[in-house]
PDBML (XML) file of the C-alpha atoms, coordinates in Angstrom:
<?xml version="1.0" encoding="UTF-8" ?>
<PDBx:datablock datablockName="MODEL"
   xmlns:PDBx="http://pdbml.pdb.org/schema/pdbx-v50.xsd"
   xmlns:xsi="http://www.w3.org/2001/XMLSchema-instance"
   xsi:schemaLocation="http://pdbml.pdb.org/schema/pdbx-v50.xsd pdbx-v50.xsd">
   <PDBx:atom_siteCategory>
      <PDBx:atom_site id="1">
         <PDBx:B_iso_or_equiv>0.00</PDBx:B_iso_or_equiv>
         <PDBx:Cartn_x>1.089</PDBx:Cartn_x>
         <PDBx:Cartn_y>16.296</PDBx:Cartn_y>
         <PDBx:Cartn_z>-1.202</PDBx:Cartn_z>
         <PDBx:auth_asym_id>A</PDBx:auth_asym_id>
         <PDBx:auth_atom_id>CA</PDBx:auth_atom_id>
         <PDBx:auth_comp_id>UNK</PDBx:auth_comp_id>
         <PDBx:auth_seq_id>1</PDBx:auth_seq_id>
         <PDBx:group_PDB>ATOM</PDBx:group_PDB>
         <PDBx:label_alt_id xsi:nil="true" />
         <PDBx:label_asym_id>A</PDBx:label_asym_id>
         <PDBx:label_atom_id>CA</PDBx:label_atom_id>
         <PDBx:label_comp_id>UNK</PDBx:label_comp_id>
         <PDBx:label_entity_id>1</PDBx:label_entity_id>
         <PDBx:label_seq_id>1</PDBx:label_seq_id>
         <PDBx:occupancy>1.00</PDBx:occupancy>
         <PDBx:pdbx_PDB_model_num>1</PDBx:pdbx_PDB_model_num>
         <PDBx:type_symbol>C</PDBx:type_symbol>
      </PDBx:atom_site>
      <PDBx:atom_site id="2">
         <PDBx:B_iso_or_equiv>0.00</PDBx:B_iso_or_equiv>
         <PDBx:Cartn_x>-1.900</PDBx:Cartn_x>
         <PDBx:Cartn_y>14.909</PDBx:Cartn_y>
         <PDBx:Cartn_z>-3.215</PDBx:Cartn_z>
         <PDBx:auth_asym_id>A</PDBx:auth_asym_id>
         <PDBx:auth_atom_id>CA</PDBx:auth_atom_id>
         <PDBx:auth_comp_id>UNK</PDBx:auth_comp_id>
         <PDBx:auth_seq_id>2</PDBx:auth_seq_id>
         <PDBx:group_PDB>ATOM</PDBx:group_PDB>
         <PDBx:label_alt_id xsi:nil="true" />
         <PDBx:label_asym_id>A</PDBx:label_asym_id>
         <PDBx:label_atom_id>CA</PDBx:label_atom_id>
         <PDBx:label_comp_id>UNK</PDBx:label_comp_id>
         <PDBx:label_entity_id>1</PDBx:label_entity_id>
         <PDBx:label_seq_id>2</PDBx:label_seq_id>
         <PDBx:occupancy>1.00</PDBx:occupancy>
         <PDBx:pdbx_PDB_model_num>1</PDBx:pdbx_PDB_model_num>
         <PDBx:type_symbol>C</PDBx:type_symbol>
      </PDBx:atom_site>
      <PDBx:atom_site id="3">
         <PDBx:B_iso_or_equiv>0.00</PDBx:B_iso_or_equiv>
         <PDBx:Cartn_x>-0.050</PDBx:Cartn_x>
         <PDBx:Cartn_y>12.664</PDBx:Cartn_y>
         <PDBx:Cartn_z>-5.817</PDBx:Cartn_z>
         <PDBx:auth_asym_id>A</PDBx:auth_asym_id>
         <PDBx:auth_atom_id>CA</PDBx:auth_atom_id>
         <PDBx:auth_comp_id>UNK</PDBx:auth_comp_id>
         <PDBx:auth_seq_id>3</PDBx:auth_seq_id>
         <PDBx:group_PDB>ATOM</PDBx:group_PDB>
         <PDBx:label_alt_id xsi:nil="true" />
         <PDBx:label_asym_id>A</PDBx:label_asym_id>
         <PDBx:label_atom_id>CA</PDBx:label_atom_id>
         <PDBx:label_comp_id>UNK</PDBx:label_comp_id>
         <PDBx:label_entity_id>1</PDBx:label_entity_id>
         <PDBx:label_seq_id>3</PDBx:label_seq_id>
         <PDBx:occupancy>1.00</PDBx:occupancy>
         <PDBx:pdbx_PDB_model_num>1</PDBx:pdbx_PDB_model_num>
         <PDBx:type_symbol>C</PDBx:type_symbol>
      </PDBx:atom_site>
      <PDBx:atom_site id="4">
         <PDBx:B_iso_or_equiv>0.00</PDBx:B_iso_or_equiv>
         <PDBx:Cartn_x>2.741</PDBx:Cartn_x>
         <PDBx:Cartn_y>10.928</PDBx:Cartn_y>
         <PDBx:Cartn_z>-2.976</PDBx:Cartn_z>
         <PDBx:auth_asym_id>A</PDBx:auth_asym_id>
         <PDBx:auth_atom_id>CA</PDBx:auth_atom_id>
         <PDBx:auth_comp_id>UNK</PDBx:auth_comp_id>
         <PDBx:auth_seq_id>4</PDBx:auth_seq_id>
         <PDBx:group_PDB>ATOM</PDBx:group_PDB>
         <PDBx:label_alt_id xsi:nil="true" />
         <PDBx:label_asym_id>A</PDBx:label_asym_id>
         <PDBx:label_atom_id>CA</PDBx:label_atom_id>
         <PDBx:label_comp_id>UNK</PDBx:label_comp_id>
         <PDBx:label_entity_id>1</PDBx:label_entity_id>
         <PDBx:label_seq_id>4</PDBx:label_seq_id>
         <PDBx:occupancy>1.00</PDBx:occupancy>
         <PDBx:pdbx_PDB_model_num>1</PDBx:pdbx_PDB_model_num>
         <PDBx:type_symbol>C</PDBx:type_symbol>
      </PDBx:atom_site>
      <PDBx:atom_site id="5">
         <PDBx:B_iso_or_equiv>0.00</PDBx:B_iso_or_equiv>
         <PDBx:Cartn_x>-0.464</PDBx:Cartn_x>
         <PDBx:Cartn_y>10.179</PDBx:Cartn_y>
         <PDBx:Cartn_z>-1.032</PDBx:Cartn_z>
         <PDBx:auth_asym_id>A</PDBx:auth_asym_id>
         <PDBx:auth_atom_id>CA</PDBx:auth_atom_id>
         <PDBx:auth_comp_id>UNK</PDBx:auth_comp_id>
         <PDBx:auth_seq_id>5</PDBx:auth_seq_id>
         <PDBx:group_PDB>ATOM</PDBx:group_PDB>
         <PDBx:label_alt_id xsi:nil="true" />
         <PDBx:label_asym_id>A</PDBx:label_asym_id>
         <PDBx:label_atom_id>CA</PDBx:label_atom_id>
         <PDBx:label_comp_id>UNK</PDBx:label_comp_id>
         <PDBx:label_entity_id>1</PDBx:label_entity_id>
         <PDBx:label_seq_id>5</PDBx:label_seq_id>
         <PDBx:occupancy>1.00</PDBx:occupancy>
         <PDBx:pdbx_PDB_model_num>1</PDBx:pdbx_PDB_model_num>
         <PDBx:type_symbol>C</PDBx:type_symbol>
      </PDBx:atom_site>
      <PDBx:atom_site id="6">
         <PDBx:B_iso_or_equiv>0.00</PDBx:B_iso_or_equiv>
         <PDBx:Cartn_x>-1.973</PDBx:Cartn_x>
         <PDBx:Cartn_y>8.213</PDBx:Cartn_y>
         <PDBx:Cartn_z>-4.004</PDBx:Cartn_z>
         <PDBx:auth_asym_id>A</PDBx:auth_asym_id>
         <PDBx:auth_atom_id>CA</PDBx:auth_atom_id>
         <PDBx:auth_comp_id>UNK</PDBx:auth_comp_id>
         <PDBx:auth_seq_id>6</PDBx:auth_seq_id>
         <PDBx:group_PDB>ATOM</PDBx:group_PDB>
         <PDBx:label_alt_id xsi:nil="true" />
         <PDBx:label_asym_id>A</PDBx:label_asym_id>
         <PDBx:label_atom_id>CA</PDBx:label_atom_id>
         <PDBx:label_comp_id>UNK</PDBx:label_comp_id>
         <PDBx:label_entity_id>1</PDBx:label_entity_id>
         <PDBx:label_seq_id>6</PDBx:label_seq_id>
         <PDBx:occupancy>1.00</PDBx:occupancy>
         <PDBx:pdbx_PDB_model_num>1</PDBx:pdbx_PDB_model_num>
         <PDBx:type_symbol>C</PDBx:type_symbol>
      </PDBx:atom_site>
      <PDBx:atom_site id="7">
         <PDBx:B_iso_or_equiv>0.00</PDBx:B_iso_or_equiv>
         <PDBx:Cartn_x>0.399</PDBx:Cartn_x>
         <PDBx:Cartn_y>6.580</PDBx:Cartn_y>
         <PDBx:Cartn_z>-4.500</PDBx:Cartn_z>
         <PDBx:auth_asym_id>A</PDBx:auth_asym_id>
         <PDBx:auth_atom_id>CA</PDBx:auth_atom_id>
         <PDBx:auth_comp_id>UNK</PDBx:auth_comp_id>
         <PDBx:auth_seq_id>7</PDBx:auth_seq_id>
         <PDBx:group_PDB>ATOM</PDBx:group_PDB>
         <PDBx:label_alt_id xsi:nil="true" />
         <PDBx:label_asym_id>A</PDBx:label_asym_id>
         <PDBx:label_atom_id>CA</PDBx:label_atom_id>
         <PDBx:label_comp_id>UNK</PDBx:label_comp_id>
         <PDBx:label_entity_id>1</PDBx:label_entity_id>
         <PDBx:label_seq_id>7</PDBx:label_seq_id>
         <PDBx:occupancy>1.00</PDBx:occupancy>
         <PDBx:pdbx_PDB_model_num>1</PDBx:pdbx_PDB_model_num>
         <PDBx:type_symbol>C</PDBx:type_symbol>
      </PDBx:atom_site>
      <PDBx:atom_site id="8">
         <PDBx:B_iso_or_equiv>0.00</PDBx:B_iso_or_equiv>
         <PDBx:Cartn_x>1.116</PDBx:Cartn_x>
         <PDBx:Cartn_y>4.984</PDBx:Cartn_y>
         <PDBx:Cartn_z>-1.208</PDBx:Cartn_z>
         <PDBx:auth_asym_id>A</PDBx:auth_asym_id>
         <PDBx:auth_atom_id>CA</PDBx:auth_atom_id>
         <PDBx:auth_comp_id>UNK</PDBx:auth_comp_id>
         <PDBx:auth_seq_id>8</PDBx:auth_seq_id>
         <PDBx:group_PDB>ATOM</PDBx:group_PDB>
         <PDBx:label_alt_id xsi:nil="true" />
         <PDBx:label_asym_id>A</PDBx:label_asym_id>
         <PDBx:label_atom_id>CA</PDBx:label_atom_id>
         <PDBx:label_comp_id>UNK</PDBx:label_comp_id>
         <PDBx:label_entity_id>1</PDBx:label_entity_id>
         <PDBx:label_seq_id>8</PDBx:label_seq_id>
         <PDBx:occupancy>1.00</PDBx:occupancy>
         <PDBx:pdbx_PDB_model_num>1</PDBx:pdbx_PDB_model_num>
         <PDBx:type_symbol>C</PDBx:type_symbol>
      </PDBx:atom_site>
      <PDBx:atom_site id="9">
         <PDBx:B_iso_or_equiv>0.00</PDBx:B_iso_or_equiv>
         <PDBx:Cartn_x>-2.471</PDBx:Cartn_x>
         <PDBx:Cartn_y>3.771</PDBx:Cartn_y>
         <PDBx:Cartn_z>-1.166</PDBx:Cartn_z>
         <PDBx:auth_asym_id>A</PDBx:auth_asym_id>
         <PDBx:auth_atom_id>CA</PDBx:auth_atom_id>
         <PDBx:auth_comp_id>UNK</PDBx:auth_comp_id>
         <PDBx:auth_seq_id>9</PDBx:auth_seq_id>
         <PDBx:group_PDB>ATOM</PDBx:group_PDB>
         <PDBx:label_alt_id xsi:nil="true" />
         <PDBx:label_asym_id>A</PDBx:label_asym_id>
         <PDBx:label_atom_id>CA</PDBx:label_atom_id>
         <PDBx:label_comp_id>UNK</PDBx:label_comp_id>
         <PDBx:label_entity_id>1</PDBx:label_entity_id>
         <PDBx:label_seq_id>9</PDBx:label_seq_id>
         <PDBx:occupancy>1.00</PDBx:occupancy>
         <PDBx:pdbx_PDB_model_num>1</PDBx:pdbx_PDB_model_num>
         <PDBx:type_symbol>C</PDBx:type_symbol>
      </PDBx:atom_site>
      <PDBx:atom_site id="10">
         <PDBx:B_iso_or_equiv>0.00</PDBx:B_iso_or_equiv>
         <PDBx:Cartn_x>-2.174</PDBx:Cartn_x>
         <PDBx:Cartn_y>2.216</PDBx:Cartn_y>
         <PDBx:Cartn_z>-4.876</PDBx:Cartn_z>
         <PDBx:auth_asym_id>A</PDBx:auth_asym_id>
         <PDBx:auth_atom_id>CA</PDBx:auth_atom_id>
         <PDBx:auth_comp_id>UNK</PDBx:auth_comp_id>
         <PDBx:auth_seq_id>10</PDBx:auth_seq_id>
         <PDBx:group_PDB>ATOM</PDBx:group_PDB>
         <PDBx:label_alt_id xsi:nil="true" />
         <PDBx:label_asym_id>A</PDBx:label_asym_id>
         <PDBx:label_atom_id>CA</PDBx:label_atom_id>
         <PDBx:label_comp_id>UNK</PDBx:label_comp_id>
         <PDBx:label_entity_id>1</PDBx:label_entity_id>
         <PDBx:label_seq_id>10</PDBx:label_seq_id>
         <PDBx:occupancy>1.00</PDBx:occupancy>
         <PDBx:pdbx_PDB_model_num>1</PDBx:pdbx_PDB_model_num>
         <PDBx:type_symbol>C</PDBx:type_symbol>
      </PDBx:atom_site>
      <PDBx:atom_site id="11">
         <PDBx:B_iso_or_equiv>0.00</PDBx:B_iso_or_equiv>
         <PDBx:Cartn_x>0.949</PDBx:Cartn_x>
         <PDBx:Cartn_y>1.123</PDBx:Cartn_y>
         <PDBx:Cartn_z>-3.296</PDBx:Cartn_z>
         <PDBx:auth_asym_id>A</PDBx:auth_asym_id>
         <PDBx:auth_atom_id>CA</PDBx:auth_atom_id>
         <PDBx:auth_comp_id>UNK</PDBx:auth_comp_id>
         <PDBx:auth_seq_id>11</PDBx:auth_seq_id>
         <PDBx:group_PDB>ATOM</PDBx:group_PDB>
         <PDBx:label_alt_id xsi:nil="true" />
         <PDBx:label_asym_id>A</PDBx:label_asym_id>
         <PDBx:label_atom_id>CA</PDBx:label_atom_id>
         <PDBx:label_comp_id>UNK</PDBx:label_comp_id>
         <PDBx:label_entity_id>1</PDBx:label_entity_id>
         <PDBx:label_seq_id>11</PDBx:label_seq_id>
         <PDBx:occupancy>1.00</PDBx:occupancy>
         <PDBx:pdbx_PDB_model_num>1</PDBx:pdbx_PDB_model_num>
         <PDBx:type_symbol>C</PDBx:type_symbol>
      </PDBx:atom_site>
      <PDBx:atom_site id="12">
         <PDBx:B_iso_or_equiv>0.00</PDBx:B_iso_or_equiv>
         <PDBx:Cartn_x>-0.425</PDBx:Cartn_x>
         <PDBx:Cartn_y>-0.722</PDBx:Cartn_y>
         <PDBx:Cartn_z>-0.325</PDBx:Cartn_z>
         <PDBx:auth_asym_id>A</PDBx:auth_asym_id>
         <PDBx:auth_atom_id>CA</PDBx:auth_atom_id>
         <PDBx:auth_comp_id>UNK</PDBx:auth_comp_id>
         <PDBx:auth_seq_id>12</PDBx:auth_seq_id>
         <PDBx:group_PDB>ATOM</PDBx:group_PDB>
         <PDBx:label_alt_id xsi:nil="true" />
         <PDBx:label_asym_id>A</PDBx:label_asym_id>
         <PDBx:label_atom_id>CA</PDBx:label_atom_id>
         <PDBx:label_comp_id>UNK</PDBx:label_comp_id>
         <PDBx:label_entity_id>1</PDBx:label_entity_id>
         <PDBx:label_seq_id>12</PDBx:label_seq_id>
         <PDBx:occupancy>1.00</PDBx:occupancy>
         <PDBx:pdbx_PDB_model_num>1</PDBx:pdbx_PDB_model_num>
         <PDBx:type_symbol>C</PDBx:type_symbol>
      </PDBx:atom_site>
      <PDBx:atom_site id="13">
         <PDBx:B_iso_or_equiv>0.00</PDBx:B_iso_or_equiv>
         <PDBx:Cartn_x>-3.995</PDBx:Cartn_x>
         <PDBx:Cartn_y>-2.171</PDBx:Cartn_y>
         <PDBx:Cartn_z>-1.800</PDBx:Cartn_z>
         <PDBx:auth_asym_id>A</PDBx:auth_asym_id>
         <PDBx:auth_atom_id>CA</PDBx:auth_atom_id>
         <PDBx:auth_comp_id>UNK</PDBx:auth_comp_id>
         <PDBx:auth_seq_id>13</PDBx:auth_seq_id>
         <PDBx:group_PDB>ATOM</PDBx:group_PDB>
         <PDBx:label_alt_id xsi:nil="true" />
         <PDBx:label_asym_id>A</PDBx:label_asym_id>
         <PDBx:label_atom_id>CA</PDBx:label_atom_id>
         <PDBx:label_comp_id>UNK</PDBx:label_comp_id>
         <PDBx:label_entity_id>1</PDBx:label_entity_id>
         <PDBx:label_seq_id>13</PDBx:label_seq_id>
         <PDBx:occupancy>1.00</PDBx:occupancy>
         <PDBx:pdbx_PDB_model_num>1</PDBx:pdbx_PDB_model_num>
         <PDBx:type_symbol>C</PDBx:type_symbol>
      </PDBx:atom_site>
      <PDBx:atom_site id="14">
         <PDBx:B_iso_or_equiv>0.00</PDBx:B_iso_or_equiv>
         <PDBx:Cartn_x>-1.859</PDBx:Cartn_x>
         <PDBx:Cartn_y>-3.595</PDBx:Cartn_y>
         <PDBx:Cartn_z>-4.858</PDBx:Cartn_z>
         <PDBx:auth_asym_id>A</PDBx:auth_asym_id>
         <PDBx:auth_atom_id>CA</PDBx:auth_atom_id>
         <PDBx:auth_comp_id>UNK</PDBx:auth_comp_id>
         <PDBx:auth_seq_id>14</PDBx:auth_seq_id>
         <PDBx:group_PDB>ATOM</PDBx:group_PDB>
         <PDBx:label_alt_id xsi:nil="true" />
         <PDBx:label_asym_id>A</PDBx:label_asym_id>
         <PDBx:label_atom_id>CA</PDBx:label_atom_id>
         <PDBx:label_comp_id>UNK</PDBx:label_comp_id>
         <PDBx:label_entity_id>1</PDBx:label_entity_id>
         <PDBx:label_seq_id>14</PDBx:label_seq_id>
         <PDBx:occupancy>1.00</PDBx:occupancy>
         <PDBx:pdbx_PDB_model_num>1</PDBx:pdbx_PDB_model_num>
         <PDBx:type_symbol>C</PDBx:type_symbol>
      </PDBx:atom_site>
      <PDBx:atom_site id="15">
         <PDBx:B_iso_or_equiv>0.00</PDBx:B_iso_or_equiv>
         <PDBx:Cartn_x>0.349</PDBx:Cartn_x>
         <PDBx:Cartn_y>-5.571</PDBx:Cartn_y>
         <PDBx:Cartn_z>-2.404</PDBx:Cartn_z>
         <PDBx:auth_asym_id>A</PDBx:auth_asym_id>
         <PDBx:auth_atom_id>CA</PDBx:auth_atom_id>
         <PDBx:auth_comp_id>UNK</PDBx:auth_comp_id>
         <PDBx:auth_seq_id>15</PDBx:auth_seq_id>
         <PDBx:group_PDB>ATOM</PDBx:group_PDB>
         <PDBx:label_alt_id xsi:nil="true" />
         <PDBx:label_asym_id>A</PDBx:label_asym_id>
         <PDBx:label_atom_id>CA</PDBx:label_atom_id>
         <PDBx:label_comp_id>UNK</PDBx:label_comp_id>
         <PDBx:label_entity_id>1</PDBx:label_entity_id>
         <PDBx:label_seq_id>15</PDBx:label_seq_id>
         <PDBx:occupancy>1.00</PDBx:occupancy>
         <PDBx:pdbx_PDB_model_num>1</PDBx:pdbx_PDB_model_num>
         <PDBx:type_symbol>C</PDBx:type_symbol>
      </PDBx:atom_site>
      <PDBx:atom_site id="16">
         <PDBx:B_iso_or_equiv>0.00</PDBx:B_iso_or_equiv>
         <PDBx:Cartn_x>-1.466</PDBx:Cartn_x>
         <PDBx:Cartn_y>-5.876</PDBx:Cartn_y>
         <PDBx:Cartn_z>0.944</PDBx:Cartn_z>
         <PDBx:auth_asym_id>A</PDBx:auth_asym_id>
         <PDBx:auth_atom_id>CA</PDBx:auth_atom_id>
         <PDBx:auth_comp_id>UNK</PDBx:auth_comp_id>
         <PDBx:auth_seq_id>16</PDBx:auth_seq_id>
         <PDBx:group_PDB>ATOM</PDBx:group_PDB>
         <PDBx:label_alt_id xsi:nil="true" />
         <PDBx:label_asym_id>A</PDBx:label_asym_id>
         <PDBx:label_atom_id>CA</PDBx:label_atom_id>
         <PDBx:label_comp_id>UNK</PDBx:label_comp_id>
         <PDBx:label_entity_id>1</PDBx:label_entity_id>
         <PDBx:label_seq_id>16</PDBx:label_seq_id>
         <PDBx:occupancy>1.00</PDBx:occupancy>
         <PDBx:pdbx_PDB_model_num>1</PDBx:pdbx_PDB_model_num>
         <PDBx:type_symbol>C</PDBx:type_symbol>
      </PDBx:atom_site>
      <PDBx:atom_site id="17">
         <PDBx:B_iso_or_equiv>0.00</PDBx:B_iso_or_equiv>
         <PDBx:Cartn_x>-3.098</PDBx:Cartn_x>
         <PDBx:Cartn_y>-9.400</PDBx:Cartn_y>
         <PDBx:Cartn_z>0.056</PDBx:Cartn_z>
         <PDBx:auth_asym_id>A</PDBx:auth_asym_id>
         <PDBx:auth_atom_id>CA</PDBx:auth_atom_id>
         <PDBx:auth_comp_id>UNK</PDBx:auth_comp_id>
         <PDBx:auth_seq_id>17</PDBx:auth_seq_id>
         <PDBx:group_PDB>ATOM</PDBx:group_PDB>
         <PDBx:label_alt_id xsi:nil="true" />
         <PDBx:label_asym_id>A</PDBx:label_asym_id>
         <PDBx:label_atom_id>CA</PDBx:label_atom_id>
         <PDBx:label_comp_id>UNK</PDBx:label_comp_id>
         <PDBx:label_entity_id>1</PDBx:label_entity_id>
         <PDBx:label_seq_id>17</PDBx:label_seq_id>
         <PDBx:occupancy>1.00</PDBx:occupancy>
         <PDBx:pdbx_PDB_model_num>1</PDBx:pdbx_PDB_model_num>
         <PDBx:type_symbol>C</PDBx:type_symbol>
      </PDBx:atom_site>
      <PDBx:atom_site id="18">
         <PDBx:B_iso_or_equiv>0.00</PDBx:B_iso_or_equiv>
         <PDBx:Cartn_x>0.437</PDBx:Cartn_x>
         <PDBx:Cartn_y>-10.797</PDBx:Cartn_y>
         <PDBx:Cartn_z>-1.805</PDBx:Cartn_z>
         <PDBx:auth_asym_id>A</PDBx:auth_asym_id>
         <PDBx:auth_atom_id>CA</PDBx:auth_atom_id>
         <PDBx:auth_comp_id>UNK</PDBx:auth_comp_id>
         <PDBx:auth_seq_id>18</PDBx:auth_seq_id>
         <PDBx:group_PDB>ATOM</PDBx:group_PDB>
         <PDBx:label_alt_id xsi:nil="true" />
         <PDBx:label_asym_id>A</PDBx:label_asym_id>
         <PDBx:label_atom_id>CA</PDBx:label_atom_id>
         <PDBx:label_comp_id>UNK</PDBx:label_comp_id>
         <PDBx:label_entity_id>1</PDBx:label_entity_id>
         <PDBx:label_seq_id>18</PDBx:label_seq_id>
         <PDBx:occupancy>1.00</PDBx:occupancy>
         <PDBx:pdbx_PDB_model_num>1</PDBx:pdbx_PDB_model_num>
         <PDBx:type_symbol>C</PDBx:type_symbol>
      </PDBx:atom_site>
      <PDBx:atom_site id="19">
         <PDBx:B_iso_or_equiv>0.00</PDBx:B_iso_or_equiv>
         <PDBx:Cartn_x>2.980</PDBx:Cartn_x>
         <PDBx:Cartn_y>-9.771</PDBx:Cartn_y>
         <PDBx:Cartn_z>1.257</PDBx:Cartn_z>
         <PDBx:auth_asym_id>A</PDBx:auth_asym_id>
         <PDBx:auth_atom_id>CA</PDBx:auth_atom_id>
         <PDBx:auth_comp_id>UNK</PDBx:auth_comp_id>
         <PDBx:auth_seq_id>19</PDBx:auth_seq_id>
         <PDBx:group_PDB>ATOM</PDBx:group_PDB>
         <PDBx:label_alt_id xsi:nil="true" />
         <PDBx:label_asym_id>A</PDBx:label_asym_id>
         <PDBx:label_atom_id>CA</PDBx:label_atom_id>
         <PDBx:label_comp_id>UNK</PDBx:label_comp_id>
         <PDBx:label_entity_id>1</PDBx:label_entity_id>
         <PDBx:label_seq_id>19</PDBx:label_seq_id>
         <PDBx:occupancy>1.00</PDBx:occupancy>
         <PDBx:pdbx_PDB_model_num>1</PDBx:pdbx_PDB_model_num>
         <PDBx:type_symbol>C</PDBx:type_symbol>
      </PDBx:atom_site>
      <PDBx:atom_site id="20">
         <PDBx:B_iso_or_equiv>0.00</PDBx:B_iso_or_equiv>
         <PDBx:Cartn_x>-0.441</PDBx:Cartn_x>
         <PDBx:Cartn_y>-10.065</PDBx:Cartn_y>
         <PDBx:Cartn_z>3.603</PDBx:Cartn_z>
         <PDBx:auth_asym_id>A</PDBx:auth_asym_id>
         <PDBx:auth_atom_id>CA</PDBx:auth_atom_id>
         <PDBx:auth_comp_id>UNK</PDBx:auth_comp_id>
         <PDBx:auth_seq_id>20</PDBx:auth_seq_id>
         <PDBx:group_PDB>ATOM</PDBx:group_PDB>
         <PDBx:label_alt_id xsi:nil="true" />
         <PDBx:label_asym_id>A</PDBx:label_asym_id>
         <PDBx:label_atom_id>CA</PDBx:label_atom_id>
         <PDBx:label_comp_id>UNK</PDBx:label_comp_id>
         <PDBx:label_entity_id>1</PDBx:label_entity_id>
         <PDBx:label_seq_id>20</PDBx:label_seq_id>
         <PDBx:occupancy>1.00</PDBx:occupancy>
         <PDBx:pdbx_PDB_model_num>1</PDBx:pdbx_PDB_model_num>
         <PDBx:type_symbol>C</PDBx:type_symbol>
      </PDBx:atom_site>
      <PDBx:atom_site id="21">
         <PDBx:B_iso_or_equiv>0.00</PDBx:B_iso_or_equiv>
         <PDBx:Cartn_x>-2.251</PDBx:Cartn_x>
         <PDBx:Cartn_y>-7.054</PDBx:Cartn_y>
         <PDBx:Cartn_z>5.774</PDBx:Cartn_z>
         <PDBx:auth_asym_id>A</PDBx:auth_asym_id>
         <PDBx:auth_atom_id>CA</PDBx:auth_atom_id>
         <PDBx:auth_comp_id>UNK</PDBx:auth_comp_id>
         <PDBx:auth_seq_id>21</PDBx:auth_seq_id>
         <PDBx:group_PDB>ATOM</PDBx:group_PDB>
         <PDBx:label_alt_id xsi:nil="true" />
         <PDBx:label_asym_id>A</PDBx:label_asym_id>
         <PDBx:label_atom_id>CA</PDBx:label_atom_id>
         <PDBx:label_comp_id>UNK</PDBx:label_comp_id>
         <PDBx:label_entity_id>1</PDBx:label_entity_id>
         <PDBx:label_seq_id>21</PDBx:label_seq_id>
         <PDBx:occupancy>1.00</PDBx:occupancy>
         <PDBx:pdbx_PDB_model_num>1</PDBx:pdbx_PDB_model_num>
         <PDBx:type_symbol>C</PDBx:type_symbol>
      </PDBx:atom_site>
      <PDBx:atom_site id="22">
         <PDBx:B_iso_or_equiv>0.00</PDBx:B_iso_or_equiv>
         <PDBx:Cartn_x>-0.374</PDBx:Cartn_x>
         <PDBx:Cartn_y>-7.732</PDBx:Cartn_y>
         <PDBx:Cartn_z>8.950</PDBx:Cartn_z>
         <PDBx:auth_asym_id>A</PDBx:auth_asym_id>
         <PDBx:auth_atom_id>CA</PDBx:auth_atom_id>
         <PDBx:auth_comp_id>UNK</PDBx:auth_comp_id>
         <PDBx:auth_seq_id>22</PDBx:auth_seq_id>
         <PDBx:group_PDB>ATOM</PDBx:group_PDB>
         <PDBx:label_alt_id xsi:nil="true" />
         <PDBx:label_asym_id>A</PDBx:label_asym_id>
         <PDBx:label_atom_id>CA</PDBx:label_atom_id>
         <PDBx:label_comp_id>UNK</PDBx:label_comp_id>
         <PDBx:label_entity_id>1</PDBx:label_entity_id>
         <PDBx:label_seq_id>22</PDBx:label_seq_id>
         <PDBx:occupancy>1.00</PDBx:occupancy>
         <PDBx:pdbx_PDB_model_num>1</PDBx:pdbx_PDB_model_num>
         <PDBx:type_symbol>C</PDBx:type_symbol>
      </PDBx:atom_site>
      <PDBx:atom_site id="23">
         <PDBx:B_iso_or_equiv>0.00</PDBx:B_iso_or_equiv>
         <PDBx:Cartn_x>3.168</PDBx:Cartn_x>
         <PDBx:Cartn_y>-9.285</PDBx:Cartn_y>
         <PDBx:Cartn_z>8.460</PDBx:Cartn_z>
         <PDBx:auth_asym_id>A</PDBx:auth_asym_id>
         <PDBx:auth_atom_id>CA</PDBx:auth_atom_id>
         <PDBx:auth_comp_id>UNK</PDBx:auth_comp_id>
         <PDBx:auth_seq_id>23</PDBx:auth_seq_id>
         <PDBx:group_PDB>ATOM</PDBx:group_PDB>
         <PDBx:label_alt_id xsi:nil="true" />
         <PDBx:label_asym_id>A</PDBx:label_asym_id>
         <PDBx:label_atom_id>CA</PDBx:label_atom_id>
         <PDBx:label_comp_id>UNK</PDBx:label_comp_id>
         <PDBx:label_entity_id>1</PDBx:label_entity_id>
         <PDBx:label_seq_id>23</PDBx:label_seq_id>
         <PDBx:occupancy>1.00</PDBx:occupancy>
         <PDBx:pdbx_PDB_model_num>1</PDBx:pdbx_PDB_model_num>
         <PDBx:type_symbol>C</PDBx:type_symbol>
      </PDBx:atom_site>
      <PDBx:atom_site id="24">
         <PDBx:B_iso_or_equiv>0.00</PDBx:B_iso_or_equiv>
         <PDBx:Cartn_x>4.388</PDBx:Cartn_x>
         <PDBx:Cartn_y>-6.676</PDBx:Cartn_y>
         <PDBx:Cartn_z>6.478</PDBx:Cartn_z>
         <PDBx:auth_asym_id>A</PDBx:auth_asym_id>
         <PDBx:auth_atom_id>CA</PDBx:auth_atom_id>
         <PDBx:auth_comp_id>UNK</PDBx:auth_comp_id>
         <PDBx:auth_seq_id>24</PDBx:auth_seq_id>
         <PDBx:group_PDB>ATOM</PDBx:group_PDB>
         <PDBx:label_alt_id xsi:nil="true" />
         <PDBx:label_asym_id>A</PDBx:label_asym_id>
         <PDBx:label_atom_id>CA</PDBx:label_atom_id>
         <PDBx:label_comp_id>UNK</PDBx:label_comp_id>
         <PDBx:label_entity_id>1</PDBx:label_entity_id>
         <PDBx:label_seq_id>24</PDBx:label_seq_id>
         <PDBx:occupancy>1.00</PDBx:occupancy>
         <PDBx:pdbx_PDB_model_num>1</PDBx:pdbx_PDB_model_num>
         <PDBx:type_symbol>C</PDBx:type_symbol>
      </PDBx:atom_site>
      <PDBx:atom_site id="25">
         <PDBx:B_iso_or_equiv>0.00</PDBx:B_iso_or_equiv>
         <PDBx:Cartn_x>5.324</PDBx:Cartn_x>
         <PDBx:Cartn_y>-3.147</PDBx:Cartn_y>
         <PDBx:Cartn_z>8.960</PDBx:Cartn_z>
         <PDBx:auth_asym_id>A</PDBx:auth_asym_id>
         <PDBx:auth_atom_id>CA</PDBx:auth_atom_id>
         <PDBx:auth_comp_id>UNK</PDBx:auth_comp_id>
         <PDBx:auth_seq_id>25</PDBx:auth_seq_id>
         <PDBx:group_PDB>ATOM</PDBx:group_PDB>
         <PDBx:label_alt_id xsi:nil="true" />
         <PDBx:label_asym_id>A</PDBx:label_asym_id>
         <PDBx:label_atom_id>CA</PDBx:label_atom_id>
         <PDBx:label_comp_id>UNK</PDBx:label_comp_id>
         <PDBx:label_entity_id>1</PDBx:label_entity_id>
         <PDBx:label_seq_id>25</PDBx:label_seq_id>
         <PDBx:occupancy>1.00</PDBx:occupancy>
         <PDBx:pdbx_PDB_model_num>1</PDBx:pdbx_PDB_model_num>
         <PDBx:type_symbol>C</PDBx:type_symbol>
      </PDBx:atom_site>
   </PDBx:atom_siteCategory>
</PDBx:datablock>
């Protein structure tokens, strides 16, 4: 549970300001 949910949030604060917070679902 611990390690998948890590990694989505790396996931998302390494991309959010490239693809941008809001146009990306």
């Amino acid at each position: 549970l611990l390690a998948p949910g890590l990694w989505l949030m790396i996931a998302v604060l390494c991309q959010g300001r490239i693809v941008w917070w809001t146009e990306s679902a």
